[in-house]
N, C-alpha and C. Protein backbone atom coordinates (compact mmCIF):
# COMPACT_ATOMS: atom_id res chain seq x y z
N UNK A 1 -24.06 -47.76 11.65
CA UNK A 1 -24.74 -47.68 10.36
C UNK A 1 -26.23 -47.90 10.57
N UNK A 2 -27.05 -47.13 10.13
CA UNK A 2 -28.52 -47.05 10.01
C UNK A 2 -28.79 -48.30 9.07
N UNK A 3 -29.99 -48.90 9.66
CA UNK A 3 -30.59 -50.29 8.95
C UNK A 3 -32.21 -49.83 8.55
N UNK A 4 -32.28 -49.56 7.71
CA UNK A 4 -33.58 -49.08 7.15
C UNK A 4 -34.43 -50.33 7.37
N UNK A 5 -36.10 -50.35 8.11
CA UNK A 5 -36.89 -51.64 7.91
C UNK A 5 -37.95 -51.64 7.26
N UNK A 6 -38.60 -52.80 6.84
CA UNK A 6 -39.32 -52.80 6.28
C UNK A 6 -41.03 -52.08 7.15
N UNK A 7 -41.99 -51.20 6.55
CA UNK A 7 -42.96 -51.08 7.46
C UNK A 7 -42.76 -50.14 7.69
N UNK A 8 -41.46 -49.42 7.98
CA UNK A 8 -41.39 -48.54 8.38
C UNK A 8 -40.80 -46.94 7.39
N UNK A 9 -41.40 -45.65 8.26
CA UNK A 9 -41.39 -44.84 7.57
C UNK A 9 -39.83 -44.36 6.79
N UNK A 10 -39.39 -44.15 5.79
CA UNK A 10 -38.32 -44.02 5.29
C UNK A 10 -37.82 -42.23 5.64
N UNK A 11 -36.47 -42.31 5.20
CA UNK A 11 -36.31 -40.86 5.75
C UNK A 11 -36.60 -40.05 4.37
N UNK A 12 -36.42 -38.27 5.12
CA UNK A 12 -37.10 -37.96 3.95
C UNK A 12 -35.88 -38.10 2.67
N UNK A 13 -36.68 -37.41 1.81
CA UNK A 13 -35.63 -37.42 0.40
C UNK A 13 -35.88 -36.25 -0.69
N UNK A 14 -34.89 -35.34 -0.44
CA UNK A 14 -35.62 -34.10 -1.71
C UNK A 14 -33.88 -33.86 -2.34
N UNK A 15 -33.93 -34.02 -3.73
CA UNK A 15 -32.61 -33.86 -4.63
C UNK A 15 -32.74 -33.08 -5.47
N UNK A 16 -31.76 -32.79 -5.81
CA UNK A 16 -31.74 -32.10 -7.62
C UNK A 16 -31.69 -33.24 -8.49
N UNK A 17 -32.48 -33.04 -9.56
CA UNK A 17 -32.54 -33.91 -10.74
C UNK A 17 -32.07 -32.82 -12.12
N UNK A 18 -31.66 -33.48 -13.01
CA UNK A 18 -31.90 -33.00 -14.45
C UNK A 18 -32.90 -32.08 -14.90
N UNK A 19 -34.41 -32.87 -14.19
CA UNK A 19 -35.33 -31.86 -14.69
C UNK A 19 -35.94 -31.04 -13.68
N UNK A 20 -35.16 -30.35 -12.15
CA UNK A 20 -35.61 -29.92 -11.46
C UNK A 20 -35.65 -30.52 -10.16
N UNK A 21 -36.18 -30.14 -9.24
CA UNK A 21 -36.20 -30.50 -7.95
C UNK A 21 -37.25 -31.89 -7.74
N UNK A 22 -36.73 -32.40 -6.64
CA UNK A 22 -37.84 -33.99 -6.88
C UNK A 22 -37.83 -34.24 -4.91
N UNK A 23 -38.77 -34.67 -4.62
CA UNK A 23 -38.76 -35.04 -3.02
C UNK A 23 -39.94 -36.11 -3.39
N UNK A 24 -39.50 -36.76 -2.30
CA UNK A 24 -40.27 -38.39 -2.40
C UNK A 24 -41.67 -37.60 -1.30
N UNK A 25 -41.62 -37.17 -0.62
CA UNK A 25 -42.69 -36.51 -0.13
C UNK A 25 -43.58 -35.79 -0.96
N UNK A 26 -43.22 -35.32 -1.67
CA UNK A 26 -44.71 -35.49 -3.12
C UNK A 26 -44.75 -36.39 -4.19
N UNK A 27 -43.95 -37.69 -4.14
CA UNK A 27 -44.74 -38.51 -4.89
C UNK A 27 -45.74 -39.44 -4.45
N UNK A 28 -46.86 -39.59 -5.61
CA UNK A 28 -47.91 -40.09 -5.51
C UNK A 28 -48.19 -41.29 -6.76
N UNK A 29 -47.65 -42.39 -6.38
CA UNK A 29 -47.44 -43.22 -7.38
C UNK A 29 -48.44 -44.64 -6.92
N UNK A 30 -49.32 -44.89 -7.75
CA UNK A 30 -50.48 -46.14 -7.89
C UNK A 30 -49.72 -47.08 -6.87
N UNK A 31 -48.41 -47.49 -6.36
CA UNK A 31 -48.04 -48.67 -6.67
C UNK A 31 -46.53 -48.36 -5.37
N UNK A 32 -45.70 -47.76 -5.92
CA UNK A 32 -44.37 -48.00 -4.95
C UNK A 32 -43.70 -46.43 -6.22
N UNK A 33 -42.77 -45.90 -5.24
CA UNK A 33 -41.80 -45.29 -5.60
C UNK A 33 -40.29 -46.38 -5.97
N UNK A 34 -39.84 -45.91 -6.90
CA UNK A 34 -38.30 -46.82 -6.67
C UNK A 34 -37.03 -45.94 -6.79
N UNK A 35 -36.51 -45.99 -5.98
CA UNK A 35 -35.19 -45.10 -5.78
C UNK A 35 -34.19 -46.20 -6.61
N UNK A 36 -33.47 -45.83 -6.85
CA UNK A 36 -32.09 -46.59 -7.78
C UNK A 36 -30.74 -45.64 -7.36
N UNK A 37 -29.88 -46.22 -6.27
CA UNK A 37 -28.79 -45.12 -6.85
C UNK A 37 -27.37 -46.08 -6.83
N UNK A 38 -27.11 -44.94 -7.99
CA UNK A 38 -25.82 -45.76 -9.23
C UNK A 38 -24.72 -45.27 -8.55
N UNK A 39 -23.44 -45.82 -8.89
CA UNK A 39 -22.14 -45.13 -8.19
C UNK A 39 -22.27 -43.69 -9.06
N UNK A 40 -21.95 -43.47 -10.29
CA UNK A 40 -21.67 -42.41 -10.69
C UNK A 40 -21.30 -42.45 -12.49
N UNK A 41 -20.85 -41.59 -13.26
CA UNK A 41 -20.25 -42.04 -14.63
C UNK A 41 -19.26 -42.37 -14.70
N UNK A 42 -18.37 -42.53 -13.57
CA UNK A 42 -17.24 -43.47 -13.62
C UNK A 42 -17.50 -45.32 -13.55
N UNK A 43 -18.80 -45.79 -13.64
CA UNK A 43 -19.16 -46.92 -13.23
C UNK A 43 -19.53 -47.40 -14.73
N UNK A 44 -19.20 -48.34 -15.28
CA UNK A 44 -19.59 -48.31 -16.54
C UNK A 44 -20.61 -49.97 -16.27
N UNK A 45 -20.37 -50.77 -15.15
CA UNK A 45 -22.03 -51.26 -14.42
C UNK A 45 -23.19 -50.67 -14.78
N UNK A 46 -23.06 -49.33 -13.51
CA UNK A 46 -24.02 -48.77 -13.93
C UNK A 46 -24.52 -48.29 -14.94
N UNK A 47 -23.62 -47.97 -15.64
CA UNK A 47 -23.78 -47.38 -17.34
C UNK A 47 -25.20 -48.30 -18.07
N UNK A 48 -24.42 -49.53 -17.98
CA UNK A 48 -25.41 -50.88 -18.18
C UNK A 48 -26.54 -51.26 -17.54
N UNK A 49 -26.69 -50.84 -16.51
CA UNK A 49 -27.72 -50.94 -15.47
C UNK A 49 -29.05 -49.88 -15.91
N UNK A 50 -28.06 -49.13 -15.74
CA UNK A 50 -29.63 -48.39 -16.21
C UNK A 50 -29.72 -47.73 -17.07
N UNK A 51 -29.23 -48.21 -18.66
CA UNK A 51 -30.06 -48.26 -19.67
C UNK A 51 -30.38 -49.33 -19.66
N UNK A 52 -30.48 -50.32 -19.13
CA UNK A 52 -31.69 -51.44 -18.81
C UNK A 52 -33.00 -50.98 -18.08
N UNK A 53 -32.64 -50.07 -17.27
CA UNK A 53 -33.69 -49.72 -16.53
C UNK A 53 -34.58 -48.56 -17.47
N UNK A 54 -34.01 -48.26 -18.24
CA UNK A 54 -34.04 -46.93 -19.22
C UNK A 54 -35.44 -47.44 -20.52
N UNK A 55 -34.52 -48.76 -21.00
CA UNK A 55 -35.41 -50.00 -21.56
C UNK A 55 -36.76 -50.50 -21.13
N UNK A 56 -36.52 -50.31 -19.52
CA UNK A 56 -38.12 -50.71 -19.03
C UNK A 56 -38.70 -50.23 -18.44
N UNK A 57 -38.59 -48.82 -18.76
CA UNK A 57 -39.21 -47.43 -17.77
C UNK A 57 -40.46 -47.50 -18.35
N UNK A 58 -40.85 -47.70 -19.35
CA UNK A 58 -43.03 -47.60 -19.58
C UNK A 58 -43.25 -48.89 -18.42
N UNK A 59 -42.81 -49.94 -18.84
CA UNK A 59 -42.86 -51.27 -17.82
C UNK A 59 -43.42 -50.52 -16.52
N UNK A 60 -42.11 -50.33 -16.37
CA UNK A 60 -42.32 -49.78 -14.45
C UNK A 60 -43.17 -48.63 -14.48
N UNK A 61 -43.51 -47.57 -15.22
CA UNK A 61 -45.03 -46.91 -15.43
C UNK A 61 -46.42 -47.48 -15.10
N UNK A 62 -46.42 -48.51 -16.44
CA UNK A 62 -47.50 -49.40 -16.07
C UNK A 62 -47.57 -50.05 -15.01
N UNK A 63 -46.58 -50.36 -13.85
CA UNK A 63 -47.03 -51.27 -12.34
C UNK A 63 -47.38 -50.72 -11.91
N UNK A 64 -47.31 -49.33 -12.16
CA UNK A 64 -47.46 -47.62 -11.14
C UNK A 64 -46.47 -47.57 -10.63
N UNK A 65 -45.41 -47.40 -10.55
CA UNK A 65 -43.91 -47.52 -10.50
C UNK A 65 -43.42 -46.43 -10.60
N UNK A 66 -43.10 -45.26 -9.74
CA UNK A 66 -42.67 -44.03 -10.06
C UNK A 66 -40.79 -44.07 -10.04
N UNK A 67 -40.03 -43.77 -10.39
CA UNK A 67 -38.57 -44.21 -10.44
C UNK A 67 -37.79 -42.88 -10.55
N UNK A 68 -36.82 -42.87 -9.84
CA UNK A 68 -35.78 -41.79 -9.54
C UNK A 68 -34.47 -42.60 -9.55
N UNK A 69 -33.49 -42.33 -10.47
CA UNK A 69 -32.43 -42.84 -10.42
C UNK A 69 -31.27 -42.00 -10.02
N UNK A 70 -30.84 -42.07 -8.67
CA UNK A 70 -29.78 -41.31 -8.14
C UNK A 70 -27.97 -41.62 -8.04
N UNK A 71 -27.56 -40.51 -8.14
CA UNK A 71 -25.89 -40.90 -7.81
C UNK A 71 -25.60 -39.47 -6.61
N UNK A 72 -23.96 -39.84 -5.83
CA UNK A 72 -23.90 -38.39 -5.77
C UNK A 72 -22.88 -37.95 -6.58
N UNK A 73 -22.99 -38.22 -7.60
CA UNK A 73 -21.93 -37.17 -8.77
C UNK A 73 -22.79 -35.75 -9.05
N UNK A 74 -21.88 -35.04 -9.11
CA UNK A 74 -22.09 -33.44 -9.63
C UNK A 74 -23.13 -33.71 -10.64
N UNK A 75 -23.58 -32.31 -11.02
CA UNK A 75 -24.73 -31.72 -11.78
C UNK A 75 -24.00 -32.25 -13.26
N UNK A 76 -23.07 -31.64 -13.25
CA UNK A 76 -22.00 -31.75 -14.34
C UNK A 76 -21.74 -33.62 -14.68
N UNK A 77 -21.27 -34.21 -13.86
CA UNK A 77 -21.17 -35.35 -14.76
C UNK A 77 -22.56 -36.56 -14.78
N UNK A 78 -23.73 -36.15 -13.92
CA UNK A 78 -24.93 -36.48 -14.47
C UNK A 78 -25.43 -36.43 -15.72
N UNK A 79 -25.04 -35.28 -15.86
CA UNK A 79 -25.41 -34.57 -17.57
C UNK A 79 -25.05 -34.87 -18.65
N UNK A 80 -23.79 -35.74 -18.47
CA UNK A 80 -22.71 -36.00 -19.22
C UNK A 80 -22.90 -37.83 -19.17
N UNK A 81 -23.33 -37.99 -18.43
CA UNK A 81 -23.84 -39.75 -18.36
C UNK A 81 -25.27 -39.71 -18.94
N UNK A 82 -26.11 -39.48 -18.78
CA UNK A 82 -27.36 -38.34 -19.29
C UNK A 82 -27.51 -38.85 -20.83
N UNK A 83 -26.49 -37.84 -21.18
CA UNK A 83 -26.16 -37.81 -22.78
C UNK A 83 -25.16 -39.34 -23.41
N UNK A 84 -24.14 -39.35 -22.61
CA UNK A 84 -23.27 -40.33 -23.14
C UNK A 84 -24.14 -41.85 -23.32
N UNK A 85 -24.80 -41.99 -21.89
CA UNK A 85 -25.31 -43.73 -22.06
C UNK A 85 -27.05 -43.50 -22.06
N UNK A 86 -27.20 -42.34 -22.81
CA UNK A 86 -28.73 -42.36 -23.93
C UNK A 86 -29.56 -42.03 -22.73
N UNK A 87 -29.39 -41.73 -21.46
CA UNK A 87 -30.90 -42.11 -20.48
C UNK A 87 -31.76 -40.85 -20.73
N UNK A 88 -32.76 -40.72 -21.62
CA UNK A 88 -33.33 -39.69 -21.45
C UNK A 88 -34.85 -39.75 -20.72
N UNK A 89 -35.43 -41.16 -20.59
CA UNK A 89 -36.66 -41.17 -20.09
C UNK A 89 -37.06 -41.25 -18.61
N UNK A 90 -35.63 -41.34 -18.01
CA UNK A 90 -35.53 -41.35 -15.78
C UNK A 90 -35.02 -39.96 -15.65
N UNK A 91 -36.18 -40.16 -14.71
CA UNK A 91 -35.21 -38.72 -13.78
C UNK A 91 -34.08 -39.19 -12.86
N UNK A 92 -33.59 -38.24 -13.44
CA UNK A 92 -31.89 -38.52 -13.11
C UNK A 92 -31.39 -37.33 -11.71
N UNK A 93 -31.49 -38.06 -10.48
CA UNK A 93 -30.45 -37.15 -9.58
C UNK A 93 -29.07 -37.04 -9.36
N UNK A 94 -28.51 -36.03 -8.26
CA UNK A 94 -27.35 -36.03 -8.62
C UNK A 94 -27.02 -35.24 -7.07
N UNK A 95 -25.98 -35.16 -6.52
CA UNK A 95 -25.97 -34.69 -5.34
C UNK A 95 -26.35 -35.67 -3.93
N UNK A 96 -25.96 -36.57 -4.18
CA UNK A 96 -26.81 -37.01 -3.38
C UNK A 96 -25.55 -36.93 -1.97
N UNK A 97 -25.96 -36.31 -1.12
CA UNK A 97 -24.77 -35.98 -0.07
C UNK A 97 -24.68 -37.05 1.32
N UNK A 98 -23.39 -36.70 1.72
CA UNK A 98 -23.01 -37.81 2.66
C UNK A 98 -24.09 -38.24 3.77
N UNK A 99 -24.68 -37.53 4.26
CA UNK A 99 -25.87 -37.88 5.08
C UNK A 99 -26.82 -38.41 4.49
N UNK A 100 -27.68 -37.85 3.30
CA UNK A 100 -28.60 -38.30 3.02
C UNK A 100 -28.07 -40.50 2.74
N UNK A 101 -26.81 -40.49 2.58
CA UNK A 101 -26.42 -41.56 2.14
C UNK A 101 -26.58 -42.60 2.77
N UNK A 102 -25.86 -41.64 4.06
CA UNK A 102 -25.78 -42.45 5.39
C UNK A 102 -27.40 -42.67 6.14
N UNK A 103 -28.31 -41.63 6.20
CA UNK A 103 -29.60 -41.74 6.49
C UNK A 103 -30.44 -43.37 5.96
N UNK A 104 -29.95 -43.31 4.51
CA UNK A 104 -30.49 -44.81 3.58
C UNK A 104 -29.81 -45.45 4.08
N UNK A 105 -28.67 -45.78 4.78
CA UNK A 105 -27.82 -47.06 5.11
C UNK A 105 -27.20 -47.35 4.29
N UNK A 106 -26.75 -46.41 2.99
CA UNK A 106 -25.54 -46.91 2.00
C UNK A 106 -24.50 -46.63 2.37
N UNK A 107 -23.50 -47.77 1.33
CA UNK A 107 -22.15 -47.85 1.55
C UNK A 107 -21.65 -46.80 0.99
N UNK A 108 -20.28 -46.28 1.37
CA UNK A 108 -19.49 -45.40 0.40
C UNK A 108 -17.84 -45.49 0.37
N UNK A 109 -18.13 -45.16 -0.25
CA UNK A 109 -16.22 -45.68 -1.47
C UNK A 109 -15.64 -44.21 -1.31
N UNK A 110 -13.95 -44.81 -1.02
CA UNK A 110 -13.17 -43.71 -1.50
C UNK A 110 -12.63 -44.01 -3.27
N UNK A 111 -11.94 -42.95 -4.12
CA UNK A 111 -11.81 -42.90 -5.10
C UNK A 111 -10.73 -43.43 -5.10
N UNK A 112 -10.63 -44.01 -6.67
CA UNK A 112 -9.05 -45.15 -6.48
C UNK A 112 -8.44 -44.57 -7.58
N UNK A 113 -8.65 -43.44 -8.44
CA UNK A 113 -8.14 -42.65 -9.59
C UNK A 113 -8.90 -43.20 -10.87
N UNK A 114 -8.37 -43.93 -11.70
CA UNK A 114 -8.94 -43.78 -13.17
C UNK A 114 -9.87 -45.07 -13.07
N UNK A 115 -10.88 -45.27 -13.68
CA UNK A 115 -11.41 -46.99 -13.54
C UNK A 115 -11.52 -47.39 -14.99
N UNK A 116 -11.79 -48.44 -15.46
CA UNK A 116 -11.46 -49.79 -16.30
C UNK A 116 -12.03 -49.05 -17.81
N UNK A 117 -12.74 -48.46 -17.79
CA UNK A 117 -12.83 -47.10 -18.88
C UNK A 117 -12.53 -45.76 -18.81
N UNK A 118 -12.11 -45.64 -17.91
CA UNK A 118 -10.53 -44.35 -18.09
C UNK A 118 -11.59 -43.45 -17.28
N UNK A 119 -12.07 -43.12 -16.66
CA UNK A 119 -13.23 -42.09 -16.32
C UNK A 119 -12.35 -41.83 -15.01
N UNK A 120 -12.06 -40.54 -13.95
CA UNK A 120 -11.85 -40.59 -12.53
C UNK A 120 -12.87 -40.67 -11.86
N UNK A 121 -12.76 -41.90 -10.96
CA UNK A 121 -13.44 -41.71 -9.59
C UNK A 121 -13.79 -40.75 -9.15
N UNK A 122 -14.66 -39.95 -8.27
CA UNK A 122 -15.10 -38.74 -7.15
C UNK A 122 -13.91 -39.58 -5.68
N UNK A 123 -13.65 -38.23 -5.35
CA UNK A 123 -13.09 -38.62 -4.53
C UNK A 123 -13.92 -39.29 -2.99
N UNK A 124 -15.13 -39.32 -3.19
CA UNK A 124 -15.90 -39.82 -2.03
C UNK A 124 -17.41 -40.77 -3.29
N UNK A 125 -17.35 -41.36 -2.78
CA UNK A 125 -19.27 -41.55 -3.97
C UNK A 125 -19.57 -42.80 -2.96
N UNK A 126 -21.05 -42.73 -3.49
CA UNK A 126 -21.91 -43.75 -2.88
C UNK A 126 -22.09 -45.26 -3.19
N UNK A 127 -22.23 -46.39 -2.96
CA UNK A 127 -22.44 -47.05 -3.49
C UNK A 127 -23.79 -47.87 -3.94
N UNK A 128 -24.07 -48.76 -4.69
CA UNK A 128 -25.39 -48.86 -4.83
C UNK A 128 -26.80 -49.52 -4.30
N UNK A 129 -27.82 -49.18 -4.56
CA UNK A 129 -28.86 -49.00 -3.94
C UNK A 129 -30.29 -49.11 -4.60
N UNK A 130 -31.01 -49.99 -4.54
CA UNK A 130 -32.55 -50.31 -4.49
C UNK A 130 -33.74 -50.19 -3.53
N UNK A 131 -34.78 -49.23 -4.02
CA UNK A 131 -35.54 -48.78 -2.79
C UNK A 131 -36.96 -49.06 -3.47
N UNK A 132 -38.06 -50.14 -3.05
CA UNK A 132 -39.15 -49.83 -3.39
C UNK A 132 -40.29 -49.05 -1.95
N UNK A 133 -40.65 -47.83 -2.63
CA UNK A 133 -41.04 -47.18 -1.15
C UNK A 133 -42.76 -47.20 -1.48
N UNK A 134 -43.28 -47.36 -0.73
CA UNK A 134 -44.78 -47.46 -0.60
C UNK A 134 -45.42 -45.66 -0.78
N UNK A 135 -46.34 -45.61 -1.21
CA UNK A 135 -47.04 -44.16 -1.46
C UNK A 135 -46.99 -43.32 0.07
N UNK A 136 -47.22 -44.49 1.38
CA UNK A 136 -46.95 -43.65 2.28
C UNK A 136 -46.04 -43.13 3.02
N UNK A 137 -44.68 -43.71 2.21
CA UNK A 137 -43.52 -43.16 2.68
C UNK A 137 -42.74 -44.49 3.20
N UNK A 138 -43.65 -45.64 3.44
CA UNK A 138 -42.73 -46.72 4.34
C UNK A 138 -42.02 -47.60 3.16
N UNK A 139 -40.94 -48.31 3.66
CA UNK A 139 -40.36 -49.04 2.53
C UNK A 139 -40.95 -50.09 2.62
N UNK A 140 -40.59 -50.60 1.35
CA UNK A 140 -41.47 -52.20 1.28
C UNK A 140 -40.38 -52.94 0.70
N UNK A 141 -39.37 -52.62 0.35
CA UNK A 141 -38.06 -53.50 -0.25
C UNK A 141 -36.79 -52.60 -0.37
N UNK A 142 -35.68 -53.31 0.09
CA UNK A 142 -34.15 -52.85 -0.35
C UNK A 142 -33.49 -53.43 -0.94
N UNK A 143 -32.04 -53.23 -1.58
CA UNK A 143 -31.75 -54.24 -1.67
C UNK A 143 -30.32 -52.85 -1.60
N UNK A 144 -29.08 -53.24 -1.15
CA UNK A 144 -28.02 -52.22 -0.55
C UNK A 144 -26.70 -53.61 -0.67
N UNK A 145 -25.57 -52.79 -1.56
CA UNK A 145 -24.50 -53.38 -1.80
C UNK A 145 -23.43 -52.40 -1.26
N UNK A 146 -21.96 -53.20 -0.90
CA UNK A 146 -21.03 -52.85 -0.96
C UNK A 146 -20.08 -52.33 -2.16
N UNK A 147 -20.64 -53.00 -3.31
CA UNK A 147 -20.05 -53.47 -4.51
C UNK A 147 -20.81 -52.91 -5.92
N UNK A 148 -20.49 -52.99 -7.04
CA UNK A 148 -21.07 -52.53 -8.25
C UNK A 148 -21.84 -53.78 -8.54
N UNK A 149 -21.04 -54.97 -8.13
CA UNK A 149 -21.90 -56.37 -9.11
C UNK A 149 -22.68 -57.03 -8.38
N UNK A 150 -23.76 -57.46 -8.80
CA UNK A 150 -24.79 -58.77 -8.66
C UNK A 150 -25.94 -57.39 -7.82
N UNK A 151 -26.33 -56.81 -8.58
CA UNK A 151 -27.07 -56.16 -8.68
C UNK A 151 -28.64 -56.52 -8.62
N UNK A 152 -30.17 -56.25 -8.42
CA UNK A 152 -30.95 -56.90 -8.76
C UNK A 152 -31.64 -56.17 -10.46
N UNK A 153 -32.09 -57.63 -11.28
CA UNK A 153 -32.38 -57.31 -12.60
C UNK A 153 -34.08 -56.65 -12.45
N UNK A 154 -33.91 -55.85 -13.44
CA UNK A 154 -34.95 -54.70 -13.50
C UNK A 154 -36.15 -55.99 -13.69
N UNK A 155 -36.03 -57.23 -14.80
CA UNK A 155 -37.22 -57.22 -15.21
C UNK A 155 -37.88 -58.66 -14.01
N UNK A 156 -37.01 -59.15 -12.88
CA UNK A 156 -37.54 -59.69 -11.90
C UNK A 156 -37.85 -58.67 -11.24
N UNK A 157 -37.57 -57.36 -11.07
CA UNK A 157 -38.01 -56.50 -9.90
C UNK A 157 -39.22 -56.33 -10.22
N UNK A 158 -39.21 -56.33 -12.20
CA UNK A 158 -41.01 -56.05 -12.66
C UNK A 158 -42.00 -57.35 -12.26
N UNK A 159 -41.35 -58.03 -12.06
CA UNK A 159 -42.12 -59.73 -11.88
C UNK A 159 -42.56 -59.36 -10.34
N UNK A 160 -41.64 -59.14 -9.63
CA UNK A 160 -41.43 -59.10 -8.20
C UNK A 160 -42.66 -58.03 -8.01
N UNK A 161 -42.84 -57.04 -8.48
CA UNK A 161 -43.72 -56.02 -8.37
C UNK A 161 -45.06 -56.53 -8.56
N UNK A 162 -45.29 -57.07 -9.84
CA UNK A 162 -46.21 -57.74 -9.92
C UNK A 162 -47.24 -59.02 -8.98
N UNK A 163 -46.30 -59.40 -8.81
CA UNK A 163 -47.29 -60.85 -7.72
C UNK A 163 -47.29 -59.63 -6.90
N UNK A 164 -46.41 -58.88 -6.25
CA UNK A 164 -46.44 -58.46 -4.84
C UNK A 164 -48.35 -57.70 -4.71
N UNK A 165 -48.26 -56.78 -5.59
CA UNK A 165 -49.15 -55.96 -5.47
C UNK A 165 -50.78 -56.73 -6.05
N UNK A 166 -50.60 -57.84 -7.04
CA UNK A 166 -51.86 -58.96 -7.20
C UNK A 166 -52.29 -59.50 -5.96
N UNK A 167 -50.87 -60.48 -4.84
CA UNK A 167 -51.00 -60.99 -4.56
C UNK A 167 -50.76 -60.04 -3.16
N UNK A 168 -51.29 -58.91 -3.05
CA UNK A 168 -51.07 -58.09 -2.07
C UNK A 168 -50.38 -58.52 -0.59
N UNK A 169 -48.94 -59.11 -1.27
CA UNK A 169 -47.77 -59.43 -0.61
C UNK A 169 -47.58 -58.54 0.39
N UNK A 170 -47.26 -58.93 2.06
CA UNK A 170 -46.58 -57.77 2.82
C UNK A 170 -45.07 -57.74 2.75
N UNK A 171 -45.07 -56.79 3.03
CA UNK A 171 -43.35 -56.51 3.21
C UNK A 171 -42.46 -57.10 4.12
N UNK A 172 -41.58 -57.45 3.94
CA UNK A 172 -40.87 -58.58 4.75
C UNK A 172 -39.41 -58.15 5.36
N UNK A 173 -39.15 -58.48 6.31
CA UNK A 173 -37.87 -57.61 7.12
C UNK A 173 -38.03 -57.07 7.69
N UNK A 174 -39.38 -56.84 8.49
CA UNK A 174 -39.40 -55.85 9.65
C UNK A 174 -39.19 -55.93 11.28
N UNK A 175 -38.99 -57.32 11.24
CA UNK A 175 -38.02 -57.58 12.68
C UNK A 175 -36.92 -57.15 13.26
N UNK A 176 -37.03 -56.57 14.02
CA UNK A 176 -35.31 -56.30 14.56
C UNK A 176 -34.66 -57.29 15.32
């Protein structure tokens, strides 16, 4: 398993979104890129997760905070989570394929059939994932679960963002 470090350059990243094509190699954000990726619309966590994150998307604007919230569920049930749990202000990816997964060092799940709000599993999906990436491509924070729960909360990540970039914090974890 690939261990992504801090400092260092991240791999690349170009997806389909909702509103078109997106690669972290042309963003140009004041501050940090943030990758987010959710299990899928079978996750009703995530459901919660990020319309929290949905809630504090000017927030993370104003840090200079550029944000991509990814799954690898189909085009089709992006669209359908999209609409169902309100997210209309993140760009929303979708596709996100077994390599690129494995490239980030995420976990991935096999499907267990229906989950706790009736939705089916994908028979393969990713699990979840926090990325704050620096304008030049290197990461400056992860945070990578096995699991849906204990997640990190959007509005310490906004706190966290804050001192970091006042207190022009370095990035930490780059020892091997």
């Amino acid at each position: 398993m690939i261990v992504l470090k801090s400092r260092v350059a991240t791999p690349s990243l170009a997806v389909s979104t909702l509103n078109g094509t997106w690669s972290l190699a042309e963003q140009a954000p004041e501050n940090f890129t943030m990758v987010v990726v959710y299990r899928g619309l079978h996750c009703p966590i995530c459901k919660n997760y990020l319309k929290e994150l949905s809630r504090l998307a000017d927030d993370f604007t104003e840090k200079g905070v550029n944000v991509l919230v990814l799954s690898s569920d189909t085009k089709e049930r992006a669209e359908t989570a999209a609409t169902e749990w309100e997210i209309t202000n993140l760009t929303m990816g979708y596709d996100l394929s077994v390599e690129q997964s494995q490239a980030w060092g995420l976990h991935r799940s096999a499907g267990r059939g229906l989950t706790s709000i009736g939705i089916e599993e994908p028979t393969e999906f990713t699990e979840p994932g926090l990325f704050l990436v620096r304008p030049d491509s290197t990461l400056y924070w992860s945070n990578i679960s096995t699991m849906p729960f204990a997640r990190p909360h959007f509005k310490e990540v906004l706190g966290a963002i804050e001192f970091a970039v006042a207190k022009s914090y370095p990035a930490r974890g780059e020892l091997v």
